[in-house]
PDB file of N, CA and C in Angstrom:
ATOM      1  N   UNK A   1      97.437 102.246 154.054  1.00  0.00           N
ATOM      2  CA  UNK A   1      97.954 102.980 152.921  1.00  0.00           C
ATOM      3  C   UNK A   1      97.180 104.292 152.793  1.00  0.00           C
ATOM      4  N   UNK A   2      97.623 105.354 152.318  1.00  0.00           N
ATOM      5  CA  UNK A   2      97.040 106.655 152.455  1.00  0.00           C
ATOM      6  C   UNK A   2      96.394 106.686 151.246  1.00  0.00           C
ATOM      7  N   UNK A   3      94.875 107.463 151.222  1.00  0.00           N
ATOM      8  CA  UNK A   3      94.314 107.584 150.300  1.00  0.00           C
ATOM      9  C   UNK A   3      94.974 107.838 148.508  1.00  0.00           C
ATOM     10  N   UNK A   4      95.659 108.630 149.037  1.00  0.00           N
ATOM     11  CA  UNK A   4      96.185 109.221 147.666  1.00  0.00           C
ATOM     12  C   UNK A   4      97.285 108.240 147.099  1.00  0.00           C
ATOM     13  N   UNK A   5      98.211 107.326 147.600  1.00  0.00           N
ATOM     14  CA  UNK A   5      98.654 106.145 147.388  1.00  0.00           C
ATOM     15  C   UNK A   5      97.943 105.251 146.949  1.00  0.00           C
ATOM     16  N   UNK A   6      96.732 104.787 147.224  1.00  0.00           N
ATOM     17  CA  UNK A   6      95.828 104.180 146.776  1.00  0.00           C
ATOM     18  C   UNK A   6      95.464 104.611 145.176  1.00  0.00           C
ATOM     19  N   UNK A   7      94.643 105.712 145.496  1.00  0.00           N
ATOM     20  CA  UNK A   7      94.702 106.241 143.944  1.00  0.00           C
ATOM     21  C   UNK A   7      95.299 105.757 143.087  1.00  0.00           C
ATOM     22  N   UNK A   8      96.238 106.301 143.337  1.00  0.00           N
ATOM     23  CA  UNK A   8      98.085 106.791 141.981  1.00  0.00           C
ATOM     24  C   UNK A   8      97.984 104.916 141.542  1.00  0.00           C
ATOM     25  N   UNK A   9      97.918 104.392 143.110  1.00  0.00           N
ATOM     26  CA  UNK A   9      98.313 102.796 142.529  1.00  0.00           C
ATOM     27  C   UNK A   9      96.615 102.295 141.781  1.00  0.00           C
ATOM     28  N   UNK A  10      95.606 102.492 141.873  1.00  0.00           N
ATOM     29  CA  UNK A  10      94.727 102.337 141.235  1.00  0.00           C
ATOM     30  C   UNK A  10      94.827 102.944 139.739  1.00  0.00           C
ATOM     31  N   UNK A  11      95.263 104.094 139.551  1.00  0.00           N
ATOM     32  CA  UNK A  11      95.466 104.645 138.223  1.00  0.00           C
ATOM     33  C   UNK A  11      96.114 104.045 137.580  1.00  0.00           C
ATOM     34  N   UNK A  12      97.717 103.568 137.800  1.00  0.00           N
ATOM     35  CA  UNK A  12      98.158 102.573 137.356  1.00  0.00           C
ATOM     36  C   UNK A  12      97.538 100.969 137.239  1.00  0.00           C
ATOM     37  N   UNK A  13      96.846 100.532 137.831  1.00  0.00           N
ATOM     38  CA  UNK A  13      96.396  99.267 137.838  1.00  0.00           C
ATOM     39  C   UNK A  13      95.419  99.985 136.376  1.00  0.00           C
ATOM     40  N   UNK A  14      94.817 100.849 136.452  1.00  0.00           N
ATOM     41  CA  UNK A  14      93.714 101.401 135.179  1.00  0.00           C
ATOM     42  C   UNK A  14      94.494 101.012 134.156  1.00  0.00           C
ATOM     43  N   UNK A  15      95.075 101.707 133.940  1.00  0.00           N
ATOM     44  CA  UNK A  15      96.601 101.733 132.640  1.00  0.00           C
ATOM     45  C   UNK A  15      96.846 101.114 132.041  1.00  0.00           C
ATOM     46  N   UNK A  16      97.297  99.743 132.808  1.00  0.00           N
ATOM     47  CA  UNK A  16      97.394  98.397 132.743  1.00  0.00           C
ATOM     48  C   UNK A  16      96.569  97.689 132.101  1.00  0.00           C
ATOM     49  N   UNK A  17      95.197  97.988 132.673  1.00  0.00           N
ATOM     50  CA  UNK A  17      94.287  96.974 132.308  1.00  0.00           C
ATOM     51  C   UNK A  17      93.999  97.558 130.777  1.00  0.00           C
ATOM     52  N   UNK A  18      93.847  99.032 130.273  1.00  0.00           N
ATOM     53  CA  UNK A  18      93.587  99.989 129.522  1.00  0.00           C
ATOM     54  C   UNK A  18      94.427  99.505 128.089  1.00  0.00           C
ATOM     55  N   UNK A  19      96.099  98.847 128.239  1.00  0.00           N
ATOM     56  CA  UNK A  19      96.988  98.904 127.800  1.00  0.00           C
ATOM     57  C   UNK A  19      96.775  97.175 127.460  1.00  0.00           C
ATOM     58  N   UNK A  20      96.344  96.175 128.180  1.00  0.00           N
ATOM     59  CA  UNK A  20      96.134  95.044 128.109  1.00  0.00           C
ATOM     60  C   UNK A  20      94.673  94.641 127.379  1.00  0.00           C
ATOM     61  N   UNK A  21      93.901  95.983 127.606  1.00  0.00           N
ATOM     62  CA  UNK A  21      92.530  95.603 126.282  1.00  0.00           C
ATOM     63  C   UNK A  21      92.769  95.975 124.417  1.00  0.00           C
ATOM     64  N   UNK A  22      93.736  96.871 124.668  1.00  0.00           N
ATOM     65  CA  UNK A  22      94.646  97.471 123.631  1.00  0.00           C
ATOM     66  C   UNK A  22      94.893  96.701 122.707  1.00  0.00           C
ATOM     67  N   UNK A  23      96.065  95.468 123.744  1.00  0.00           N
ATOM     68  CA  UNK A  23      96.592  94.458 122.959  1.00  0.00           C
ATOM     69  C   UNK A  23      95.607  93.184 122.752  1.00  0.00           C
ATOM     70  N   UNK A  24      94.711  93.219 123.050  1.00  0.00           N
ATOM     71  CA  UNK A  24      93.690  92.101 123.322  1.00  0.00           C
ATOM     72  C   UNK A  24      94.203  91.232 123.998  1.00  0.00           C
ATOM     73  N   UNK A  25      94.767  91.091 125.381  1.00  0.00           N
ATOM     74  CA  UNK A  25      95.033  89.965 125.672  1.00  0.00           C
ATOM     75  C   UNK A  25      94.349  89.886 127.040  1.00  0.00           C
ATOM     76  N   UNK A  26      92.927  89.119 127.005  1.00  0.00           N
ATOM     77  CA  UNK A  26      92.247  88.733 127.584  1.00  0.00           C
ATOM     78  C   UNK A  26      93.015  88.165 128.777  1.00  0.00           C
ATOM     79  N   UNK A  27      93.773  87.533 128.976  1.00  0.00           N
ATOM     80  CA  UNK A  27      94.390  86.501 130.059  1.00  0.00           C
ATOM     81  C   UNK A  27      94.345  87.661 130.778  1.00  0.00           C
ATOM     82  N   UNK A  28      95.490  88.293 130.368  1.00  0.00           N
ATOM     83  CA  UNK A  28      96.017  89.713 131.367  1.00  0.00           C
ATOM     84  C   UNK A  28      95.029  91.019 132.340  1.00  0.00           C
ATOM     85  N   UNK A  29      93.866  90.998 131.120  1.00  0.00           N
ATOM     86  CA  UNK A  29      92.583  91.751 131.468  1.00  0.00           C
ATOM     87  C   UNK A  29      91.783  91.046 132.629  1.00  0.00           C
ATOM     88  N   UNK A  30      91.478  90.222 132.831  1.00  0.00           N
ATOM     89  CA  UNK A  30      90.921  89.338 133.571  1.00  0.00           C
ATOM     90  C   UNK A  30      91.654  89.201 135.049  1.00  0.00           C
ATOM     91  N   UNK A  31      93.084  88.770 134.636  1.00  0.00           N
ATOM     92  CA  UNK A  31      93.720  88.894 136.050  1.00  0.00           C
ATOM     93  C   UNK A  31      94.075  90.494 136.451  1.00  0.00           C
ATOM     94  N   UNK A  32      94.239  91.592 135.871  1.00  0.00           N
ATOM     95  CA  UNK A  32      94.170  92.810 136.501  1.00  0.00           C
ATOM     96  C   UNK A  32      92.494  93.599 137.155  1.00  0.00           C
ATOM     97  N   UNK A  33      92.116  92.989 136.085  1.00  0.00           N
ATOM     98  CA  UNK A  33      90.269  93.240 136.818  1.00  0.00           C
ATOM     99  C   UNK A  33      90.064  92.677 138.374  1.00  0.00           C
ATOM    100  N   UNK A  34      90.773  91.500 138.229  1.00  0.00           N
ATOM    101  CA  UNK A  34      90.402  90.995 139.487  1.00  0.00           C
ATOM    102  C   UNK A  34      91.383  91.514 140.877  1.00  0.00           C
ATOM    103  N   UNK A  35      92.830  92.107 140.378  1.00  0.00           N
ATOM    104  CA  UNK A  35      93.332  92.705 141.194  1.00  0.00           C
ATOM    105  C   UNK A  35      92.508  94.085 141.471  1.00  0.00           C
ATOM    106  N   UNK A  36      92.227  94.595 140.839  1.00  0.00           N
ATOM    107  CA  UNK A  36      91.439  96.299 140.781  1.00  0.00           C
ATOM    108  C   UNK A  36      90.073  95.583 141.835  1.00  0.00           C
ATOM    109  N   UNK A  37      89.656  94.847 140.910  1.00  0.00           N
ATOM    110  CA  UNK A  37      88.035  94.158 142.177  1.00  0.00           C
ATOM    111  C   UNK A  37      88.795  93.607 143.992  1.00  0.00           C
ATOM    112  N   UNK A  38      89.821  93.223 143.672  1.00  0.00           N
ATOM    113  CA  UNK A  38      90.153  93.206 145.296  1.00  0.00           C
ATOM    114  C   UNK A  38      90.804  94.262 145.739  1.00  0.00           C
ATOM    115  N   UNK A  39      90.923  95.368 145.388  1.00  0.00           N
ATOM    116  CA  UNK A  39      91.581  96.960 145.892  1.00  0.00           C
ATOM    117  C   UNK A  39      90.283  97.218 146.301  1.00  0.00           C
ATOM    118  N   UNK A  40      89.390  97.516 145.346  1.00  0.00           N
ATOM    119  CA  UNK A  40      87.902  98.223 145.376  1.00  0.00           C
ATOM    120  C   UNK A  40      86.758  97.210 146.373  1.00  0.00           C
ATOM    121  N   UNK A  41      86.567  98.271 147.149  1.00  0.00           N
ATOM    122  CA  UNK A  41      85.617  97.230 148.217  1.00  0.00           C
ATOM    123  C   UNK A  41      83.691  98.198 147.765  1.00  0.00           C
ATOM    124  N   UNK A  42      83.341  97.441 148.536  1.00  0.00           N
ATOM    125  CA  UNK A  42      81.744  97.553 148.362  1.00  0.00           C
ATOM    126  C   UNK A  42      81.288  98.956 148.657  1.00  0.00           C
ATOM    127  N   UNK A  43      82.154  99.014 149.774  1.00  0.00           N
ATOM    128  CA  UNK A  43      81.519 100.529 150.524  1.00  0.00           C
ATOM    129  C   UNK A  43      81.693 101.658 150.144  1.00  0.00           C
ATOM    130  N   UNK A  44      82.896 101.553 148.807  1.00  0.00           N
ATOM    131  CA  UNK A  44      83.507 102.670 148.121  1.00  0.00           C
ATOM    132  C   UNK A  44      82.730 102.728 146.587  1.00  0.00           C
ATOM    133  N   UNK A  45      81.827 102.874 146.526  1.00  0.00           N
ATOM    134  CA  UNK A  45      81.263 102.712 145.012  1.00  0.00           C
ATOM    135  C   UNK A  45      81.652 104.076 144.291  1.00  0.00           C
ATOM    136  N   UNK A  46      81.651 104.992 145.059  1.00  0.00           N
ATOM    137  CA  UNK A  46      81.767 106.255 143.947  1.00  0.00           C
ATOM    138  C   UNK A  46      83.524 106.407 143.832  1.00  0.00           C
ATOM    139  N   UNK A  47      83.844 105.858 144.597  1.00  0.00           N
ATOM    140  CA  UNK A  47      85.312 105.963 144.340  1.00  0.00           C
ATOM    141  C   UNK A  47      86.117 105.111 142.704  1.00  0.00           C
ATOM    142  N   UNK A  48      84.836 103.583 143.104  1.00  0.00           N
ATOM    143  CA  UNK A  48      85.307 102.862 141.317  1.00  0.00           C
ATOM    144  C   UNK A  48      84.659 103.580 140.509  1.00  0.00           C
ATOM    145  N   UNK A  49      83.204 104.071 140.476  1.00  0.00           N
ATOM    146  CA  UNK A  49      82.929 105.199 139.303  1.00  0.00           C
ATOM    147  C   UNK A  49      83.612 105.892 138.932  1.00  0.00           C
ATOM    148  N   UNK A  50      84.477 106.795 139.908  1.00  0.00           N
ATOM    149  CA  UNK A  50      85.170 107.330 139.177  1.00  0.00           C
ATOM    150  C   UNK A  50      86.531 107.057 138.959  1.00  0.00           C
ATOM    151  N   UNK A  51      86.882 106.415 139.025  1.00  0.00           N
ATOM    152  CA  UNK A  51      88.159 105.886 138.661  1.00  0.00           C
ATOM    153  C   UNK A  51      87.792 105.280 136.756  1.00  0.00           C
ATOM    154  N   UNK A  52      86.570 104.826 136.742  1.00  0.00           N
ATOM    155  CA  UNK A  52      86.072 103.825 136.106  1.00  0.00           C
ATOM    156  C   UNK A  52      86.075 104.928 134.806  1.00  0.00           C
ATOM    157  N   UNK A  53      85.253 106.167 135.311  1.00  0.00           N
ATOM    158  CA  UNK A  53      85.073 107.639 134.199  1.00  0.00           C
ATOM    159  C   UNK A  53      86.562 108.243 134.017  1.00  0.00           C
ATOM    160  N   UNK A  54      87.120 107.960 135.070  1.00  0.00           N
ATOM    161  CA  UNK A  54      88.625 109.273 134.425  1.00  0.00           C
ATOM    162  C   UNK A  54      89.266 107.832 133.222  1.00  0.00           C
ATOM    163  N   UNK A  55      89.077 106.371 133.540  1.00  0.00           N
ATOM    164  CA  UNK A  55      89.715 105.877 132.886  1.00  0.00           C
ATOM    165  C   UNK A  55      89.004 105.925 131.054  1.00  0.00           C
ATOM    166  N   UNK A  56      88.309 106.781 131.164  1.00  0.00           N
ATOM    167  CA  UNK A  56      87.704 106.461 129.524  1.00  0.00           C
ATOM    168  C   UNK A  56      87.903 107.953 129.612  1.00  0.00           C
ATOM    169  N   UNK A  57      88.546 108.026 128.251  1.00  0.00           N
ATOM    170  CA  UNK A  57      88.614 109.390 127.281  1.00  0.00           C
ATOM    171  C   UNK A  57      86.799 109.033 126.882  1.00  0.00           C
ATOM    172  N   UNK A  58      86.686 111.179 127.267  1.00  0.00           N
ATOM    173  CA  UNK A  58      85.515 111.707 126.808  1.00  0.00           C
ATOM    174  C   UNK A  58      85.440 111.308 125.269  1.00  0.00           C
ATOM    175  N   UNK A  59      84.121 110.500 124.644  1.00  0.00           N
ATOM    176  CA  UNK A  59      83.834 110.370 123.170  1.00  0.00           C
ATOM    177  C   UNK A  59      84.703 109.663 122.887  1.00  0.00           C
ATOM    178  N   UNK A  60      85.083 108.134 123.480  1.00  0.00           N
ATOM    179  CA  UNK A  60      86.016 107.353 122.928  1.00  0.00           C
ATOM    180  C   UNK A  60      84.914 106.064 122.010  1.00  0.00           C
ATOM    181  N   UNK A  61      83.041 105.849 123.103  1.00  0.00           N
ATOM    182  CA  UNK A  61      82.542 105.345 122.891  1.00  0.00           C
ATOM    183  C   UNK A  61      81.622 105.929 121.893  1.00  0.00           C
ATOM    184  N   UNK A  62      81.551 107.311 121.536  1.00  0.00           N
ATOM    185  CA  UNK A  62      80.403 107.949 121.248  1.00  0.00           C
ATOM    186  C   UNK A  62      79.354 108.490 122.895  1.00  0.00           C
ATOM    187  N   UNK A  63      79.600 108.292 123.947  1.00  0.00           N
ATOM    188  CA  UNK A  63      78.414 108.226 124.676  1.00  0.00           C
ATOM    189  C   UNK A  63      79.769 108.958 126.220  1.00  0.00           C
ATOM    190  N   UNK A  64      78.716 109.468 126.954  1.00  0.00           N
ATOM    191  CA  UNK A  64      79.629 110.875 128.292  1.00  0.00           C
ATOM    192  C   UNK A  64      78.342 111.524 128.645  1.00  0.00           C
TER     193      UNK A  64
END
């Protein structure tokens, strides 16, 4: 799969999970985490960082 396919489908898997903490429904969060944890391999760490940072709005926590 080409990098940038990857992405787009990682962004969406973000979304998802983003949209499923929203509603609180833990079940759903859990099984998309674990799809996102089997996309994301070991050797790519800065790639989930940042996926991990674009998925949080700046000052959502207080903290950036």
């Amino acid at each position: 799969m080409a990098p940038e396919t990857v992405r787009n489908g990682q962004a969406a898997l973000i979304q998802a999970i983003t949209e499923a903490v929203r509603d609180g429904d833990a079940r759903t969060v859990r099984r998309l985490l674990a799809r996102f944890a089997e996309q994301t391999t070991i050797t790519d760490p800065y790639a989930l960082r940042d996926a991990l940072d674009t998925a949080r709005p700046a000052g959502a926590d207080g903290q950036r």
